[in-house]
C-alpha atoms as a PDB file:
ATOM      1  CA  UNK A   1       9.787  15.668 -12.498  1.00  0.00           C
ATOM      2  CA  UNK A   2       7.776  12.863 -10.517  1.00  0.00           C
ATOM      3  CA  UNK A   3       5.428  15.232  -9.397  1.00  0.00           C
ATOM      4  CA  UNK A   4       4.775  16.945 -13.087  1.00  0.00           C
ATOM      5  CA  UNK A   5       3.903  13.499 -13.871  1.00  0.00           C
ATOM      6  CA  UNK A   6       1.269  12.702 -11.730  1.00  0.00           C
ATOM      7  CA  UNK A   7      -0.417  15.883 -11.734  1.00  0.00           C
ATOM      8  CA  UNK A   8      -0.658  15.587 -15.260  1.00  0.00           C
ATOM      9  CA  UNK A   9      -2.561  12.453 -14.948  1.00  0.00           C
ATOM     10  CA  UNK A  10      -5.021  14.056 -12.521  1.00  0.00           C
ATOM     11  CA  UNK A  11      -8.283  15.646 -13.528  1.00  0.00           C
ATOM     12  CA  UNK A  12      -9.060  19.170 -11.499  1.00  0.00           C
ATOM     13  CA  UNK A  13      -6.081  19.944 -10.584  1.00  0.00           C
ATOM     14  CA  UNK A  14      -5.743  22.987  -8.208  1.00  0.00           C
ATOM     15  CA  UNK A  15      -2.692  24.788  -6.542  1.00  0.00           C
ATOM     16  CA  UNK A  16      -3.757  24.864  -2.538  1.00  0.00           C
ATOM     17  CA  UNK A  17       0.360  26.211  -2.081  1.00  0.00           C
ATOM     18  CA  UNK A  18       3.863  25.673  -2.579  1.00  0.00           C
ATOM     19  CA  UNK A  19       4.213  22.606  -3.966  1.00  0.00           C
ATOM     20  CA  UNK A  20       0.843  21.371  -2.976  1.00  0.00           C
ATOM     21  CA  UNK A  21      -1.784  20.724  -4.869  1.00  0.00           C
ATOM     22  CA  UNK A  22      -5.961  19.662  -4.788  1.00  0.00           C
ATOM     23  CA  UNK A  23      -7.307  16.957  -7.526  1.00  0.00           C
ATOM     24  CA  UNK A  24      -9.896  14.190  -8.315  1.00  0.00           C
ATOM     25  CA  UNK A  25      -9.032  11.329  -7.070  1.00  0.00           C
ATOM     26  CA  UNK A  26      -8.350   8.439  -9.167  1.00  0.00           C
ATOM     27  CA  UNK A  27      -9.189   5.621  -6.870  1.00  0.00           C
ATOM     28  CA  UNK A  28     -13.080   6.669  -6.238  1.00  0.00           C
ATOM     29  CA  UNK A  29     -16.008   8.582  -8.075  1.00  0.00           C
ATOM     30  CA  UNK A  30     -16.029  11.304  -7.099  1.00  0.00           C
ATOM     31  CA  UNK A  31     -16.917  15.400  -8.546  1.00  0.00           C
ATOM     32  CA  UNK A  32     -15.478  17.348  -5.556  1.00  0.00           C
ATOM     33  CA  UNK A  33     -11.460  17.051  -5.122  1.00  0.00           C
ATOM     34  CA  UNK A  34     -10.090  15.618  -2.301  1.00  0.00           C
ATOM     35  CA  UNK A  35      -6.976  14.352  -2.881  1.00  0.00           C
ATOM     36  CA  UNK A  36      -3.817  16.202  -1.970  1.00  0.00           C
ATOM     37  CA  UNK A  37      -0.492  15.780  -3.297  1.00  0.00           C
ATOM     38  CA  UNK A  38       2.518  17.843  -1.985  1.00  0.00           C
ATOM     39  CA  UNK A  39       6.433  17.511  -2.572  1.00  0.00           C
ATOM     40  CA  UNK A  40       7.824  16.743   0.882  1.00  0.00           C
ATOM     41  CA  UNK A  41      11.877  16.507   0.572  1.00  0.00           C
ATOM     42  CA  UNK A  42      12.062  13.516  -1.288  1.00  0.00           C
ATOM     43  CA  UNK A  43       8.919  12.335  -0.924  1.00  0.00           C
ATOM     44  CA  UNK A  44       5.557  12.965  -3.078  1.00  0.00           C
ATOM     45  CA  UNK A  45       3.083  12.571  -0.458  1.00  0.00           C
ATOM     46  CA  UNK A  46      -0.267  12.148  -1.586  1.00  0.00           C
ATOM     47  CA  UNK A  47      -3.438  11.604   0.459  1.00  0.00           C
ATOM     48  CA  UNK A  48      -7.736  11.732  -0.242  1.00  0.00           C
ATOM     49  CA  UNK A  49     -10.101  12.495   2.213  1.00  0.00           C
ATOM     50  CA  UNK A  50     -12.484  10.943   0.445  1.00  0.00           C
ATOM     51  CA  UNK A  51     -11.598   7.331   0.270  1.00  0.00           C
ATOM     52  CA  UNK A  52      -8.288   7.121   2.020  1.00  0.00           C
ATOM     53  CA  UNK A  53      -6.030   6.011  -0.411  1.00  0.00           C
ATOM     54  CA  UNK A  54      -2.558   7.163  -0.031  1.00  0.00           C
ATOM     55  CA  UNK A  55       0.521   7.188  -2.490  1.00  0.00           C
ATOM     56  CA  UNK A  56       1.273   3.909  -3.605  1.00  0.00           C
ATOM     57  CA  UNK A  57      -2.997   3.456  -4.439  1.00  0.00           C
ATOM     58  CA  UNK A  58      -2.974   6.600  -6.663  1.00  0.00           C
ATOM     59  CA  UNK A  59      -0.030   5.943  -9.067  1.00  0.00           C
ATOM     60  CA  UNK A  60      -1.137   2.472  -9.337  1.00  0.00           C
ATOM     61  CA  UNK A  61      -4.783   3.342 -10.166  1.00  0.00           C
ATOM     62  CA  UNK A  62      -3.135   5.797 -12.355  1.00  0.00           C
ATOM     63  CA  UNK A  63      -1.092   3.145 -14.026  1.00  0.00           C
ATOM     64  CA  UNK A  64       2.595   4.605 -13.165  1.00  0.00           C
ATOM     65  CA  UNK A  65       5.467   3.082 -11.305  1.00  0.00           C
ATOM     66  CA  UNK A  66       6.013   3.689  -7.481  1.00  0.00           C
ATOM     67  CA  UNK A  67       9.234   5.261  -8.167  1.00  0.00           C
ATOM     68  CA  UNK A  68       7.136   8.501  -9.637  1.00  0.00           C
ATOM     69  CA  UNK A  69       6.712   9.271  -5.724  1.00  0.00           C
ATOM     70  CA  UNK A  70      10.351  10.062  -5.292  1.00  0.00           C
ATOM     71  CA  UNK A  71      11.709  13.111  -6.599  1.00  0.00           C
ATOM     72  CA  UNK A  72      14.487  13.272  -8.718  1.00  0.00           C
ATOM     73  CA  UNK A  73      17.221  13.274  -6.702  1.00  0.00           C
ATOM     74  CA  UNK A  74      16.030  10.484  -4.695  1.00  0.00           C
ATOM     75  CA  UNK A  75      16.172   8.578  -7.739  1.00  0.00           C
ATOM     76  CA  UNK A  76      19.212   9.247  -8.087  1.00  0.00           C
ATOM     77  CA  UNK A  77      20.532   7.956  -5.080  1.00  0.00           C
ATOM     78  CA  UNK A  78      18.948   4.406  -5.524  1.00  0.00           C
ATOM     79  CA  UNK A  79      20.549   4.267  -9.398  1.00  0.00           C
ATOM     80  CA  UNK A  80      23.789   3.883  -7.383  1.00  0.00           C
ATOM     81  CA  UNK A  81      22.528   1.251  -5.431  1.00  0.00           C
ATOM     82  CA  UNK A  82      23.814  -1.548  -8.004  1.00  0.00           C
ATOM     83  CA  UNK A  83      20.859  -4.106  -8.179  1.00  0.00           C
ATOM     84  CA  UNK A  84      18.091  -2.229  -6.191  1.00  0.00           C
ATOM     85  CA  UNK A  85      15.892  -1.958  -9.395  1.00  0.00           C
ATOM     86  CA  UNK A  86      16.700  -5.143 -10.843  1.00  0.00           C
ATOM     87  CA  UNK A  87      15.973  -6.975  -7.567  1.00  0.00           C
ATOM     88  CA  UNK A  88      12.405  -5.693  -7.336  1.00  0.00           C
ATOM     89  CA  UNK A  89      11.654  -6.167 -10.765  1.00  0.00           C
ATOM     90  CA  UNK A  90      12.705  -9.711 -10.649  1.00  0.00           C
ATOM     91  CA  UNK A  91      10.377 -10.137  -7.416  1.00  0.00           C
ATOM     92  CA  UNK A  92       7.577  -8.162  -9.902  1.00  0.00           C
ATOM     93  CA  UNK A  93       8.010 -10.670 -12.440  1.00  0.00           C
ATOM     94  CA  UNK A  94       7.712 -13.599  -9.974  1.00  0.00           C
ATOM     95  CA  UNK A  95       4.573 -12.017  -8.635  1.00  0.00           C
ATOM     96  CA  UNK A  96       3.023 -11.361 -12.295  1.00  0.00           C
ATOM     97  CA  UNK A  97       3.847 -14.736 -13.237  1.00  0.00           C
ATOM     98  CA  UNK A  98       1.892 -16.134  -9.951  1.00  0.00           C
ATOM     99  CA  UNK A  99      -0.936 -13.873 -10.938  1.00  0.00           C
ATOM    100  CA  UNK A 100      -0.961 -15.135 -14.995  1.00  0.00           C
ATOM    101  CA  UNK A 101      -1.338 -19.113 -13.916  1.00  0.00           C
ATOM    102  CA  UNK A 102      -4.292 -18.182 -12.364  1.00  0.00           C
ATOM    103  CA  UNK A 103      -6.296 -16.420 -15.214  1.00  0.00           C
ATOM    104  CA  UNK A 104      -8.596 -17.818 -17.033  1.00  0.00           C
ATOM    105  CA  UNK A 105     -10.699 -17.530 -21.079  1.00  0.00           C
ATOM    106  CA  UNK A 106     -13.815 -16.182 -20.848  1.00  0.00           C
ATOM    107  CA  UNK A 107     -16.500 -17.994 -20.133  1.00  0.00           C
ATOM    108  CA  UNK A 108     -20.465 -17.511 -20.436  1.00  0.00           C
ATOM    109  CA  UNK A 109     -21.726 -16.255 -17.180  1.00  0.00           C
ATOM    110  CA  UNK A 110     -18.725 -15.421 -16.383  1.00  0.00           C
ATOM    111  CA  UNK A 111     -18.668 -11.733 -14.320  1.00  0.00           C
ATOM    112  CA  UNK A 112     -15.896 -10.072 -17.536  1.00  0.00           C
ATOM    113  CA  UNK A 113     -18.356 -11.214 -20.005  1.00  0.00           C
ATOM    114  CA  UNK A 114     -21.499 -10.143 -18.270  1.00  0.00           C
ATOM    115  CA  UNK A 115     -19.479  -6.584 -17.610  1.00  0.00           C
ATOM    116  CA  UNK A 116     -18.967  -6.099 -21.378  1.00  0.00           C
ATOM    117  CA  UNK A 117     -22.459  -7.193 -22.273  1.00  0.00           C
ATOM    118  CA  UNK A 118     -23.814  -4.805 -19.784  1.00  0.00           C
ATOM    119  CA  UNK A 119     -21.827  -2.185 -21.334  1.00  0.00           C
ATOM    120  CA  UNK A 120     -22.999  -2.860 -25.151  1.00  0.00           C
ATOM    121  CA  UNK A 121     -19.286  -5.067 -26.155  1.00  0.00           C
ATOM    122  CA  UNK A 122     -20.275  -8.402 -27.705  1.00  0.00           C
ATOM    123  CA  UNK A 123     -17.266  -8.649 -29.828  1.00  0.00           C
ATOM    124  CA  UNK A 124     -14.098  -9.501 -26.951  1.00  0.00           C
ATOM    125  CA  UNK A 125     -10.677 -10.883 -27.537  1.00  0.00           C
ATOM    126  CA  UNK A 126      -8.773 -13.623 -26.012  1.00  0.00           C
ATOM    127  CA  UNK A 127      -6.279 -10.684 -24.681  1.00  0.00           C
ATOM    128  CA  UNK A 128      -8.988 -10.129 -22.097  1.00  0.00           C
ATOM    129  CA  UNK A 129      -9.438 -13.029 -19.818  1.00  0.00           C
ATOM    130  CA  UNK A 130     -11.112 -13.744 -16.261  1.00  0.00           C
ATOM    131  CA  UNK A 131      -9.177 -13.555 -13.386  1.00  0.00           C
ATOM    132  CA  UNK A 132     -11.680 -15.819 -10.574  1.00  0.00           C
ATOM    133  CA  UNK A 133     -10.571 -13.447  -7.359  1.00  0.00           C
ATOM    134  CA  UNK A 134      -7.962 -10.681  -6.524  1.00  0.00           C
ATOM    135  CA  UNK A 135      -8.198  -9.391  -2.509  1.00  0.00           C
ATOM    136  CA  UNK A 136      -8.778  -6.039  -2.038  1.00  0.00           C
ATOM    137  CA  UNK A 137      -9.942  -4.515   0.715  1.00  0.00           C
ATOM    138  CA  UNK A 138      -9.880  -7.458   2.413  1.00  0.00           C
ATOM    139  CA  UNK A 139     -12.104  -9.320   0.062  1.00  0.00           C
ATOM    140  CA  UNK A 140     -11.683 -11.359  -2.933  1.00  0.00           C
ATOM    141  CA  UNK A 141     -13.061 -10.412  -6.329  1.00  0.00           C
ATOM    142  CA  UNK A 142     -13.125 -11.405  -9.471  1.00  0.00           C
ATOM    143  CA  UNK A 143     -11.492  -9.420 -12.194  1.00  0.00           C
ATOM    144  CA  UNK A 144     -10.854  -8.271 -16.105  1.00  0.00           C
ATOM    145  CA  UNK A 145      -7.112  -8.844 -16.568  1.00  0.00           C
ATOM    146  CA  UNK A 146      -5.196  -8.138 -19.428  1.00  0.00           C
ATOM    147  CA  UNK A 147      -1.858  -8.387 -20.344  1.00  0.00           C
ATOM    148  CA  UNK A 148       0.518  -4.617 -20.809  1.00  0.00           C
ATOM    149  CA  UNK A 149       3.340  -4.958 -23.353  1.00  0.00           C
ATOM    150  CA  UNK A 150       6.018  -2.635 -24.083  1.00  0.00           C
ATOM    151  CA  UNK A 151       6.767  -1.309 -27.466  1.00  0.00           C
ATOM    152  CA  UNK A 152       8.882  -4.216 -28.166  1.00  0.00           C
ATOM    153  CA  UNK A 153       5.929  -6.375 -27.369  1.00  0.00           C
ATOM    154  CA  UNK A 154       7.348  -7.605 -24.017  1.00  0.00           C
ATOM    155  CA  UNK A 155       5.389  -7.942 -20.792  1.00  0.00           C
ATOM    156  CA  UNK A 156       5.101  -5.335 -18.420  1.00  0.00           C
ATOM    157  CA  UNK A 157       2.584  -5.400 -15.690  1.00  0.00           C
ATOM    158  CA  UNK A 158      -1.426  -6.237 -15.814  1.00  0.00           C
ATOM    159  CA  UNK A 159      -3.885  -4.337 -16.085  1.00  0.00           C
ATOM    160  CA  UNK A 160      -6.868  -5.646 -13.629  1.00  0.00           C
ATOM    161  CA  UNK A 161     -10.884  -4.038 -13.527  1.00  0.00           C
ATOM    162  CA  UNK A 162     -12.714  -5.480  -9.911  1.00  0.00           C
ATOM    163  CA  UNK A 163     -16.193  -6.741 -10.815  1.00  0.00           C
ATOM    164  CA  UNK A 164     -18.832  -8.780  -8.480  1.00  0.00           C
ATOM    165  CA  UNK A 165     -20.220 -11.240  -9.714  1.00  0.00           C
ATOM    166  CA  UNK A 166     -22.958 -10.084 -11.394  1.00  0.00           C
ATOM    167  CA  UNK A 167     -20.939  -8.133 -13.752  1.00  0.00           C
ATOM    168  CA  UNK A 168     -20.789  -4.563 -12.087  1.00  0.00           C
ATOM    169  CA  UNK A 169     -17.735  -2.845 -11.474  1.00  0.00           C
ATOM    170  CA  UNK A 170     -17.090  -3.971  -7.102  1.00  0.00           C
ATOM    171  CA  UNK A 171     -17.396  -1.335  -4.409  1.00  0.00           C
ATOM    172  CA  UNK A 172     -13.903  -1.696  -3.809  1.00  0.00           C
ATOM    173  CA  UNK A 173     -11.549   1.831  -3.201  1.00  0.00           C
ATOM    174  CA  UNK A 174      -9.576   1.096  -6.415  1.00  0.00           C
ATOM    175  CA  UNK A 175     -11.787  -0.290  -9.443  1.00  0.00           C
ATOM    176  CA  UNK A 176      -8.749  -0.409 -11.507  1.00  0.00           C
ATOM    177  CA  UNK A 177      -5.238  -1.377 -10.990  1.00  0.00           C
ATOM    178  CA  UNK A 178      -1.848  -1.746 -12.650  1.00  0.00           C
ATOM    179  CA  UNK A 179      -0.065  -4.556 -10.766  1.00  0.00           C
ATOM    180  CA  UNK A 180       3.766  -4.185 -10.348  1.00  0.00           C
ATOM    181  CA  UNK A 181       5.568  -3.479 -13.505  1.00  0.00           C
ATOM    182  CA  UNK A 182       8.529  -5.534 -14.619  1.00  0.00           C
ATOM    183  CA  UNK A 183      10.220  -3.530 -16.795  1.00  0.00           C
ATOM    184  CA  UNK A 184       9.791   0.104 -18.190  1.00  0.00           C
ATOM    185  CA  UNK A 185       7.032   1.161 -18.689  1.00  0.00           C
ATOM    186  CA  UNK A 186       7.529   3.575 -22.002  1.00  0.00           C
ATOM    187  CA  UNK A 187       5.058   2.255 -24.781  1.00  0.00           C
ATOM    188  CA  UNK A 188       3.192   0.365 -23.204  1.00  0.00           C
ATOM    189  CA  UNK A 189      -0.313  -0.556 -24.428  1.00  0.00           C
ATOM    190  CA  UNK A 190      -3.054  -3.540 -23.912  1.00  0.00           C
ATOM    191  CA  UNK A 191      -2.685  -4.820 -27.380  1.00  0.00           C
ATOM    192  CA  UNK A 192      -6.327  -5.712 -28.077  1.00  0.00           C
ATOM    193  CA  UNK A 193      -6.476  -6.631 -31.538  1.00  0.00           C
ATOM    194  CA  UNK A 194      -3.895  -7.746 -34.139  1.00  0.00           C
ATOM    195  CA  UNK A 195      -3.726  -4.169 -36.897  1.00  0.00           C
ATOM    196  CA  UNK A 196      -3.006  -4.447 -40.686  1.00  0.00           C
ATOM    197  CA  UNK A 197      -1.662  -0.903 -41.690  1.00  0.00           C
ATOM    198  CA  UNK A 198      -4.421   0.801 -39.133  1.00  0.00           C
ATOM    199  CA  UNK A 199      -4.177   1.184 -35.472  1.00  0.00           C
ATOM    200  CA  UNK A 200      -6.668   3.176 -33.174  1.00  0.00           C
ATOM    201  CA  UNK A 201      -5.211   3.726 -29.457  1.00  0.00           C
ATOM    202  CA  UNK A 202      -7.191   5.068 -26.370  1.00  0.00           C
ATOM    203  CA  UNK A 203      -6.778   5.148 -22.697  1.00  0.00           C
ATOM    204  CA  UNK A 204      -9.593   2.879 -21.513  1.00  0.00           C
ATOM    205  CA  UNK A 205      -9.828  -0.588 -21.796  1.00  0.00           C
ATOM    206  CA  UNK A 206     -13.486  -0.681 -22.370  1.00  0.00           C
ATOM    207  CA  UNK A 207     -13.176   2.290 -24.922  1.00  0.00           C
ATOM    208  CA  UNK A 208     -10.900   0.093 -27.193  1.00  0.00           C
ATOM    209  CA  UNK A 209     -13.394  -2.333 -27.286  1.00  0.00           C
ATOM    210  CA  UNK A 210     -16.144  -0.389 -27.759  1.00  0.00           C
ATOM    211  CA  UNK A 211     -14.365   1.628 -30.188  1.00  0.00           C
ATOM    212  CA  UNK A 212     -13.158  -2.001 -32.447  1.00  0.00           C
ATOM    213  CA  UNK A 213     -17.425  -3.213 -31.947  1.00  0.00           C
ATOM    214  CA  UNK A 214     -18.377  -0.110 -33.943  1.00  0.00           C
ATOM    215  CA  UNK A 215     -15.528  -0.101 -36.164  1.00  0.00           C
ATOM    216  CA  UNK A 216     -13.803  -3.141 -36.426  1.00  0.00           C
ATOM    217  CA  UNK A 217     -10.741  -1.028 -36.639  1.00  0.00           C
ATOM    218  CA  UNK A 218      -8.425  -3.034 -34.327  1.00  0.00           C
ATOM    219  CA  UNK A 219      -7.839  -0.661 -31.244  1.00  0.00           C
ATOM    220  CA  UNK A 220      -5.048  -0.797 -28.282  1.00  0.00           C
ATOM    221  CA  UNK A 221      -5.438   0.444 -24.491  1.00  0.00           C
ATOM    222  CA  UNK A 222      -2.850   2.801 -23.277  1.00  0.00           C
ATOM    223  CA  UNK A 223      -4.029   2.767 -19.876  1.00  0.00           C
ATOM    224  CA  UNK A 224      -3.690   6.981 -18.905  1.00  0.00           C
ATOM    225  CA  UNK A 225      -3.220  10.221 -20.459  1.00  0.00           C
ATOM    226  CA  UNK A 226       0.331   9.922 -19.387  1.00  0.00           C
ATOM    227  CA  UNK A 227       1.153   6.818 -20.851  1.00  0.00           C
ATOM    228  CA  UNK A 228      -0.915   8.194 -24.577  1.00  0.00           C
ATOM    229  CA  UNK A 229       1.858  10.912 -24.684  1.00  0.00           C
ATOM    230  CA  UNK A 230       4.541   8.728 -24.485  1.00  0.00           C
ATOM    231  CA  UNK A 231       3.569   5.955 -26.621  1.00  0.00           C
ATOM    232  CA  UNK A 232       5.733   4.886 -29.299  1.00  0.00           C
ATOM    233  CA  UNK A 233       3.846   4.154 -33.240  1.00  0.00           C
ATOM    234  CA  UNK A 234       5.242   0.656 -34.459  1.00  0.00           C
ATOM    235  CA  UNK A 235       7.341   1.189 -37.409  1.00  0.00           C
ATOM    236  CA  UNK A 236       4.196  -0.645 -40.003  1.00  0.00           C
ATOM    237  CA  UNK A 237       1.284   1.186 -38.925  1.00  0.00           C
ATOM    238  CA  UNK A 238      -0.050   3.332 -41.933  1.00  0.00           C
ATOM    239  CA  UNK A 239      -3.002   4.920 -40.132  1.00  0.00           C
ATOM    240  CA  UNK A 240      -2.505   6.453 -36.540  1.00  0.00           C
ATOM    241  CA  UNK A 241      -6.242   7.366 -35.084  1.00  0.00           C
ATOM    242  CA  UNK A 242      -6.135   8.642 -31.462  1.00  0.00           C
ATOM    243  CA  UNK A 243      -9.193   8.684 -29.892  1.00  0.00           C
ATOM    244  CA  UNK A 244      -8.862  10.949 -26.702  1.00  0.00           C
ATOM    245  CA  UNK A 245     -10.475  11.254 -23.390  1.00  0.00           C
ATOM    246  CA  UNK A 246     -12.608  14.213 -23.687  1.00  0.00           C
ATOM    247  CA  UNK A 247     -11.857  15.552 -19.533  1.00  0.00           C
ATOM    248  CA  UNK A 248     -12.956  18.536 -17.939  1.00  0.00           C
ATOM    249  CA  UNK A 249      -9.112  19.409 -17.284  1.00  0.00           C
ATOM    250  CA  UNK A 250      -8.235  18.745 -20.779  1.00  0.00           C
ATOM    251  CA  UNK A 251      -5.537  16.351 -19.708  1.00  0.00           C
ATOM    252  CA  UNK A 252      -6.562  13.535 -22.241  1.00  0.00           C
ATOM    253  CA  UNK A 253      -6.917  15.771 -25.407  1.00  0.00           C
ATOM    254  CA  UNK A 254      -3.873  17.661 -24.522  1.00  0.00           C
ATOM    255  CA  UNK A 255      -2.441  13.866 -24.504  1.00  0.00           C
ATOM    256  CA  UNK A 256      -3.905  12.752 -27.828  1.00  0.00           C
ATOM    257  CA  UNK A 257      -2.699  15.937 -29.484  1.00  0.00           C
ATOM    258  CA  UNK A 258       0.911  15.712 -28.357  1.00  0.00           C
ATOM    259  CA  UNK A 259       0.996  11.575 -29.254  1.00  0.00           C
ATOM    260  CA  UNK A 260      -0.590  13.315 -32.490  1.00  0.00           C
ATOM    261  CA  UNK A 261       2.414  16.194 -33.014  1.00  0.00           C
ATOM    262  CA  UNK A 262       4.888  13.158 -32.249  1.00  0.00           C
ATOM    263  CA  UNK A 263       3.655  11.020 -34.750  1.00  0.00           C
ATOM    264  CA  UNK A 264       3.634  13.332 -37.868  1.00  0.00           C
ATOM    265  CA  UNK A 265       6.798  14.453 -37.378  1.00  0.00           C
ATOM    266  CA  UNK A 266       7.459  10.332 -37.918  1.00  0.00           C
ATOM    267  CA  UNK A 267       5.854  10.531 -41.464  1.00  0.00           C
ATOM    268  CA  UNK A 268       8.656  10.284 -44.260  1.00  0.00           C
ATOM    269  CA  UNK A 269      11.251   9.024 -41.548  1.00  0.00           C
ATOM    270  CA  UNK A 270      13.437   6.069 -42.784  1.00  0.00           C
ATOM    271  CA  UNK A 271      11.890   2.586 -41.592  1.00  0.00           C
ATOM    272  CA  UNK A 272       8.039   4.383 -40.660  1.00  0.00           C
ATOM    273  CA  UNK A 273       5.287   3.427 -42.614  1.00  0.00           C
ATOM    274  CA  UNK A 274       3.102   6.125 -41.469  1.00  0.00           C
ATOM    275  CA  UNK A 275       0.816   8.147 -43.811  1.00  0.00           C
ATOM    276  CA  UNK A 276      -1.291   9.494 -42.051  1.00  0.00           C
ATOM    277  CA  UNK A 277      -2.350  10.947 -37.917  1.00  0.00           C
ATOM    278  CA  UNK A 278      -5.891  12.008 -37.222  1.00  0.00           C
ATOM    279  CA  UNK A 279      -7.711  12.882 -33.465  1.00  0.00           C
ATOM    280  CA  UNK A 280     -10.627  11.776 -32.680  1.00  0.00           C
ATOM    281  CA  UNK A 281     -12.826  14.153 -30.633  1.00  0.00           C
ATOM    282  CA  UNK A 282     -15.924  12.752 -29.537  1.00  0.00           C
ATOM    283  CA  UNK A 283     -18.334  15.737 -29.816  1.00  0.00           C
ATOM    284  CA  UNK A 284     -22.175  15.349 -31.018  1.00  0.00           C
ATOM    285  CA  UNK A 285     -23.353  19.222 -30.491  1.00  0.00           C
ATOM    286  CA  UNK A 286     -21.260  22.168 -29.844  1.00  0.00           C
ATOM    287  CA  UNK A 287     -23.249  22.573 -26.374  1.00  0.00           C
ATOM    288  CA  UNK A 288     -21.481  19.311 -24.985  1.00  0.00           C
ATOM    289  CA  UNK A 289     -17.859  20.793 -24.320  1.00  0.00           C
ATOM    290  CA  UNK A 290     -19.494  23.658 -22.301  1.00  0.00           C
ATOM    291  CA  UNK A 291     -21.809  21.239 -20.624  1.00  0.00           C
ATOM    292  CA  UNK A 292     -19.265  18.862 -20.061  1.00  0.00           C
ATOM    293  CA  UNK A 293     -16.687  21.132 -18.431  1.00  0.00           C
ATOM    294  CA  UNK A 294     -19.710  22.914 -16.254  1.00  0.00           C
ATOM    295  CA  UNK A 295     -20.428  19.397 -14.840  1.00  0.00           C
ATOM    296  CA  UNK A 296     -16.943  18.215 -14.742  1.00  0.00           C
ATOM    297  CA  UNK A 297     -17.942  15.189 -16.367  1.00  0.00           C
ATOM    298  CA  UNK A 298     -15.905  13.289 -18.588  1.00  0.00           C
ATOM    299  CA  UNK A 299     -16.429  11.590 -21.700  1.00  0.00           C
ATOM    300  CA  UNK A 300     -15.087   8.735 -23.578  1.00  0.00           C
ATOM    301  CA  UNK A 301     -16.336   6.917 -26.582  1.00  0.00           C
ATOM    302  CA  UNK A 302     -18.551   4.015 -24.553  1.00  0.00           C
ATOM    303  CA  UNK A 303     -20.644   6.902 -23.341  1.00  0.00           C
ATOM    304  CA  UNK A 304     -21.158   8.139 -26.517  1.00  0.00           C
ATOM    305  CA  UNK A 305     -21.373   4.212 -28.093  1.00  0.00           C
ATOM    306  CA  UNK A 306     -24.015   3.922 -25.698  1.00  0.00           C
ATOM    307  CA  UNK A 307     -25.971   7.546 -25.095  1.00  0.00           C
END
């Protein structure tokens, strides 16, 4: 269900009646809840009080398609429409191609690079590359981009973090977007760095990288907690590590551990290379997990790179 879907990617998630529902909202800071989501007919109609952002804003700062607003019977009215889906990912691809030809490499000074600095990453890949200005909100900005591929290592959409120019993430309503996707979106991951027999995967960009500075264990972005329990392992990774989003719901290490139940059951399977599956929990002190759910804070491994 479309709805399962999207709750599942929300942090505080609260029943407020039937089929309606309280949670963080993705597309602003925020500790309160005040985004509501309800199943309307055919509709999921979501809405936040806090910032404004309706529907279409909240799956795409959650990284998912705008067909998860339909319920399942509406999508199955539009599969009999011959061409519908094709025609708008062909207008997708257009638009993501427009978007591409105007990226750019990093360069010193340069509001991605000061970003990372800022944030302790010295070591970045050409995957990530500088986007001069992307309107929002009726300005322009300049943005991260990177490039989402599916598990066949096809484009499927970019993945795009506003910054000003001096490197801080811009007071914009959505900080980070997934632009319209292409194809499907099953297994799809930033692909970072290149992996010889060991592959780390995360949600967050900027974990990845932090993850690969301290490491150098090549690390891929997965974008959401949804998108971490339906990734697919290549066939010639060795090593799985999955380093999960330690939220106050639980949503991203109750995604790492089912990527993690998944992916053993792949171990011995004809054409899998896979040894081995660990989870990486990010706790320093056993107080953390209390404090951390008392605060409803959430933790990844650039705050504890950098604490």
């Amino acid at each position: 269900m479309s709805l399962t879907n999207i709750l599942n990617c929300l942090d505080k998630v609260t029943k407020t009646g039937q089929n309606a529902y309280k949670a963080i909202c993705p597309c602003h800071a925020e500790n309160t809840p005040s985004l509501t989501i309800k199943e309307d007919g055919n509709n999921i109609m979501c809405h936040c009080f806090g910032c404004g952002a309706n529907g279409m804003e909240v799956v795409q700062a959650l990284g998912l398609e705008s067909s998860e607003l339909f319920n399942e019977s509406r999508k199955m009215a539009e599969k009999n429409q011959p061409g519908t889906v094709e025609l708008e990912r062909e207008q997708n691809r257009k638009f993501l191609d427009e978007v591409r030809e105007q990226t750019k490499p990093l360069f010193d000074g340069c509001a991605v690079n000061l970003y990372l600095n800022k944030r302790g990453i010295k070591i970045i890949p050409n995957t990530i590359r500088f986007l001069p200005e992307y309107k929002q909100d009726g300005k322009y900005h300049p943005c991260l981009i990177a490039r989402l591929d599916d598990k066949d290592g096809n484009r499927v959409s970019y993945k795009i973090i506003h910054l000003d120019n001096n490197g801080n993430k811009a007071d914009v309503p959505i900080v980070k977007k997934t632009l319209p996707c292409e194809r499907d979106t099953d297994g799809m991951a930033v692909r970072l760095f290149k992996y010889n027999g060991t592959l780390a995967v995360c949600e967050g960009i900027e974990t990845a990288l932090s993850y690969y500075n301290e490491n150098k264990i090549a690390c891929w972005a997965l974008d959401n907690a949804l998108n971490m329990k339906k990734f697919i392992v290549p066939m010639d990774v060795k090593n799985l590590l999955i380093i999960a989003d330690m939220d106050s719901s639980f949503t991203g290490q109750a995604a790492a551990y089912e990527l993690a139940r998944r992916s053993a059951a792949l171990i011995g399977k004809d054409g899998y290379q896979l040894e081995r599956v660990n989870v990486i929990l990010l706790l320093k002190w056993r107080g953390e997990l209390s404090e951390m759910v008392d605060s409803g804070q959430k933790t990844d491994y650039l705050d504890y790179c950098n604490d």
